[in-house]
C-alpha atoms as a PDB file:
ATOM      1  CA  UNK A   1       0.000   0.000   0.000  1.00  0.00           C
ATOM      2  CA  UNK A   2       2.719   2.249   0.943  1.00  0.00           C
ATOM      3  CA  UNK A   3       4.503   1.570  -2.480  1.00  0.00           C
ATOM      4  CA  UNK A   4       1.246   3.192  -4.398  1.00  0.00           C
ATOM      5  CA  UNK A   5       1.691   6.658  -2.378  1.00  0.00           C
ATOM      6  CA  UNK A   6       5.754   6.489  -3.786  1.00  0.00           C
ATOM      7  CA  UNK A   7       4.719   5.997  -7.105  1.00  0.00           C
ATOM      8  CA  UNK A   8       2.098   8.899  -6.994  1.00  0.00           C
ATOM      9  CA  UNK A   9       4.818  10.711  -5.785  1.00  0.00           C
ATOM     10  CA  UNK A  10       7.270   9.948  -8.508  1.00  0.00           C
ATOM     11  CA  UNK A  11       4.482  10.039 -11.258  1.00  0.00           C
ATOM     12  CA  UNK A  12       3.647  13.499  -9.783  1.00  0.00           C
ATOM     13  CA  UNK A  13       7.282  14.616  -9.850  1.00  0.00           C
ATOM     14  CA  UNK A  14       7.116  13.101 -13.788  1.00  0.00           C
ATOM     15  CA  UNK A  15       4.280  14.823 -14.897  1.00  0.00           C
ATOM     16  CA  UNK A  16       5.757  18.176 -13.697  1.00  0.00           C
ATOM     17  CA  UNK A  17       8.857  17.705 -15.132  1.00  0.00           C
ATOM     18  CA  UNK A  18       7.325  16.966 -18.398  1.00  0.00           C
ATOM     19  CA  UNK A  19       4.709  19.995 -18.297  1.00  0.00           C
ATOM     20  CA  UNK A  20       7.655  22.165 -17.333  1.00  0.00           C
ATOM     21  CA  UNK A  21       9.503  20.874 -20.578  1.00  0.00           C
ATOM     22  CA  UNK A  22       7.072  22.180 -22.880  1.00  0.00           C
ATOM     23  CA  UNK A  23       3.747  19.523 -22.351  1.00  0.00           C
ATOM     24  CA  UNK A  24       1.141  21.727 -22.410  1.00  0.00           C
ATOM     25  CA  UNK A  25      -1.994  19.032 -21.928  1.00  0.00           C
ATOM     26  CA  UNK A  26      -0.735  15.793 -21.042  1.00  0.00           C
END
């Protein structure tokens, strides 16, 4: 269960990453 919450985390850090590269939508 715990596991889920760290990949949220990473995924979250991923998606802002990726939206600060240029990824508008998406």
């Amino acid at each position: 269960m715990v596991a889920r919450i760290s990949i949220l985390r990473m995924h979250n850090r991923l998606m802002r990453m990726k939206q600060r590269n240029r990824c508008g939508p998406l």
